[in-house]
Structures are given as C-alpha cells and as structure tokens.
Protein backbone atom coordinates (compact mmCIF):
# COMPACT_ATOMS: atom_id res chain seq x y z
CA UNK A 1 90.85 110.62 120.07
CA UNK A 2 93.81 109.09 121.84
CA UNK A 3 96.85 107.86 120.49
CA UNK A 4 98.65 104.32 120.95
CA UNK A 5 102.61 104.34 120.50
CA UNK A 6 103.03 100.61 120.20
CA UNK A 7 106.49 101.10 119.57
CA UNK A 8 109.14 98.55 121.26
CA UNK A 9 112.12 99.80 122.50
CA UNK A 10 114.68 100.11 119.51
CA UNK A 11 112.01 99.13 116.44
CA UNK A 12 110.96 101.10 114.41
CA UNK A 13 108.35 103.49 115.81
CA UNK A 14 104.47 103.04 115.23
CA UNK A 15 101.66 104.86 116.05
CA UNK A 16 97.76 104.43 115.75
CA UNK A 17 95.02 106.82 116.16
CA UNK A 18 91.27 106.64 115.57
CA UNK A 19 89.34 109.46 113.41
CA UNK A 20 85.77 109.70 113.30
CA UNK A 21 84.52 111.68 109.89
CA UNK A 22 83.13 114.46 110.56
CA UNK A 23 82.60 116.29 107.04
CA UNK A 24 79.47 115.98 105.34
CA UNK A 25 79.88 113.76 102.31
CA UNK A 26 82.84 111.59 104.18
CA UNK A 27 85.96 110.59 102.34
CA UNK A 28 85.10 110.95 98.83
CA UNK A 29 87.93 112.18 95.95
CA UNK A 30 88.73 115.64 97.42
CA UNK A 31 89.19 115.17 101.26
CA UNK A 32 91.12 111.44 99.63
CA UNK A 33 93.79 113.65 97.63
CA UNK A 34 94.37 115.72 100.64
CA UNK A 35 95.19 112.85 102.68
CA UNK A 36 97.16 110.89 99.86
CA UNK A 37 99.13 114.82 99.50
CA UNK A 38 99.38 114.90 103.32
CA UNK A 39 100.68 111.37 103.48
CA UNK A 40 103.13 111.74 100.74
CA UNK A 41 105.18 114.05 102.40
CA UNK A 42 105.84 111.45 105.24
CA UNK A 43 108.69 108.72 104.66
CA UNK A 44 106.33 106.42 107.44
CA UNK A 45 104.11 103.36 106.02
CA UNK A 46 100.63 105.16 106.33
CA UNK A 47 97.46 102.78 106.23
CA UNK A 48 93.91 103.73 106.92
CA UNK A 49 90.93 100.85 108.00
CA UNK A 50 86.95 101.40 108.10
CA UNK A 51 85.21 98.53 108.61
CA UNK A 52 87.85 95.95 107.68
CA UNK A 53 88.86 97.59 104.53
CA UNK A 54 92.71 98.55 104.37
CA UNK A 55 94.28 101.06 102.46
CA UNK A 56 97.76 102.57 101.91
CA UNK A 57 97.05 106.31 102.86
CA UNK A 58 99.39 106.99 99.83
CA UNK A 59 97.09 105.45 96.91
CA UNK A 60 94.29 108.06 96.05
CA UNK A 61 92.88 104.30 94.53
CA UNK A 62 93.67 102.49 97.51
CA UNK A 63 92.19 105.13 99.69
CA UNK A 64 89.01 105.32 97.63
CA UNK A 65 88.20 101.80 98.31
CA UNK A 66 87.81 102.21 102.18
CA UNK A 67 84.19 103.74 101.48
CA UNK A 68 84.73 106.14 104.13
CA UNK A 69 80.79 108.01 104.76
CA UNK A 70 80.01 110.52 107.14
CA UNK A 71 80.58 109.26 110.91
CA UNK A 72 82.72 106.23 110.14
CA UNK A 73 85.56 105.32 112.30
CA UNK A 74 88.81 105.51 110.65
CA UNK A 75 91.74 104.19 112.08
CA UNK A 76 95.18 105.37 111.19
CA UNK A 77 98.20 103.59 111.91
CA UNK A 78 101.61 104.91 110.54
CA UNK A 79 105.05 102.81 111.26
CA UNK A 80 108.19 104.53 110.42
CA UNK A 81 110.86 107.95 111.76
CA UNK A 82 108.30 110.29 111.00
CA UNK A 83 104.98 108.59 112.39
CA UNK A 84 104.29 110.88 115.09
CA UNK A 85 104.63 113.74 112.99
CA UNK A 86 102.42 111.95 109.82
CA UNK A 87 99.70 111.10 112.18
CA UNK A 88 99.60 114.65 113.75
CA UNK A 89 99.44 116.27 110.16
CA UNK A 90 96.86 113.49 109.15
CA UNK A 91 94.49 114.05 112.34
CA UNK A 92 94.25 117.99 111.38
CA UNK A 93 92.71 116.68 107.94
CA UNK A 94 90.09 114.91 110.31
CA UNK A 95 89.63 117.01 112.57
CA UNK A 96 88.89 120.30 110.52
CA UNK A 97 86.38 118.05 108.39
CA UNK A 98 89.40 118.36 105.01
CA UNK A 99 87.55 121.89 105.06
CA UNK A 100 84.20 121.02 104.43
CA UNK A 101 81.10 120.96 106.18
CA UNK A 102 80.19 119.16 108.94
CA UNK A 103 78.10 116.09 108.78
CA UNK A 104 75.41 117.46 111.53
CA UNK A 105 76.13 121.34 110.46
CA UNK A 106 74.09 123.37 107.81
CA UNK A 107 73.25 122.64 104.73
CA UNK A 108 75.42 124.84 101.81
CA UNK A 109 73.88 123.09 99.07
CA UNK A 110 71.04 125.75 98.73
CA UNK A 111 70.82 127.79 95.65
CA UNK A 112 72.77 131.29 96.18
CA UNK A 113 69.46 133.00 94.72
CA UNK A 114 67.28 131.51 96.46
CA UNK A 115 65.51 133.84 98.82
C-alpha cells in the first residue's frame, strides 16, 4: 500500500499508510501486543483507525477496541522523528500476517491426529 508523507516543510514529520489484515483471526490480543511492542520502541505518536474507531498503537486496550477482523482496512498514521522508521517496522507486522495464517490460506486448526 502506498505511503503519504504529509509532512510540511520544518513540522514535525507525519506519515500515513493503509494495511489491509491479512491473518486469519485479524487483530485479536496476540498480533495487538506485537504491534503495541513494535510501537513502543518508536518515540512517534502512533494511532491506528478501522472503521472510525481510533486507537493509540501504544495501548494493548486502546488497540483492542478498533475490532480489527480479517480483511479490514487499517490505517496507520504516525507523527513524530522516527515516523518513517515506526511505520516501516509496523507495516512488516501487516504484511507477514503478525505470523499467523492467512485469512484465505489453509486451515491449521485440524486435529494433529487426525488422519
């Protein structure tokens, strides 16, 4: 997805990019504490938007409450020294499904005895 610097010449910089979620069972507590631990380590104001809902990307709560499911549109939008480099860390997250499966992929839920 493409990113939009809407950064003014000497403010502060600010960048937004738009994620779709790809992994299975969307943003639920795991793939949420990787982004909240992904986000922490960035001194940018991180927010993340589905469907009108806002969230700081640093509140495992707050991030909760965006009721991310599988194929949502997530937008990202980071505002501070480090926002290029916040958003790039956050889009691997979404792009490698936070390590799970994908929404359309196989299903893993089947019983490891079952032949």
């Amino acid at each position: 997805m493409s990113e939009i610097d809407t950064t003014i010449p000497g403010a502060v910089p600010e960048v937004v990019r738009v994620f779709k979620v790809v992994n299975k069972n969307g943003i639920h507590a795991r793939p949420a504490a990787l982004l909240v631990d992904t986000a922490s380590r960035y001194s940018s104001e991180i927010e993340l938007e589905n469907e009108g809902n806002v969230a700081s990307a640093k509140s495992i709560l707050s991030v909760m409450t965006i009721e991310a499911c599988p194929g949502a549109t997530v937008t990202v939008r980071a505002k501070g020294a480090d926002a290029h480099r916040a958003i790039e860390a956050l889009a691997l997250l979404f792009e490698q499904g936070f390590s799970e499966s994908a929404a359309d992929g196989p299903e893993e839920d089947m019983d490891p005895f079952e032949e």
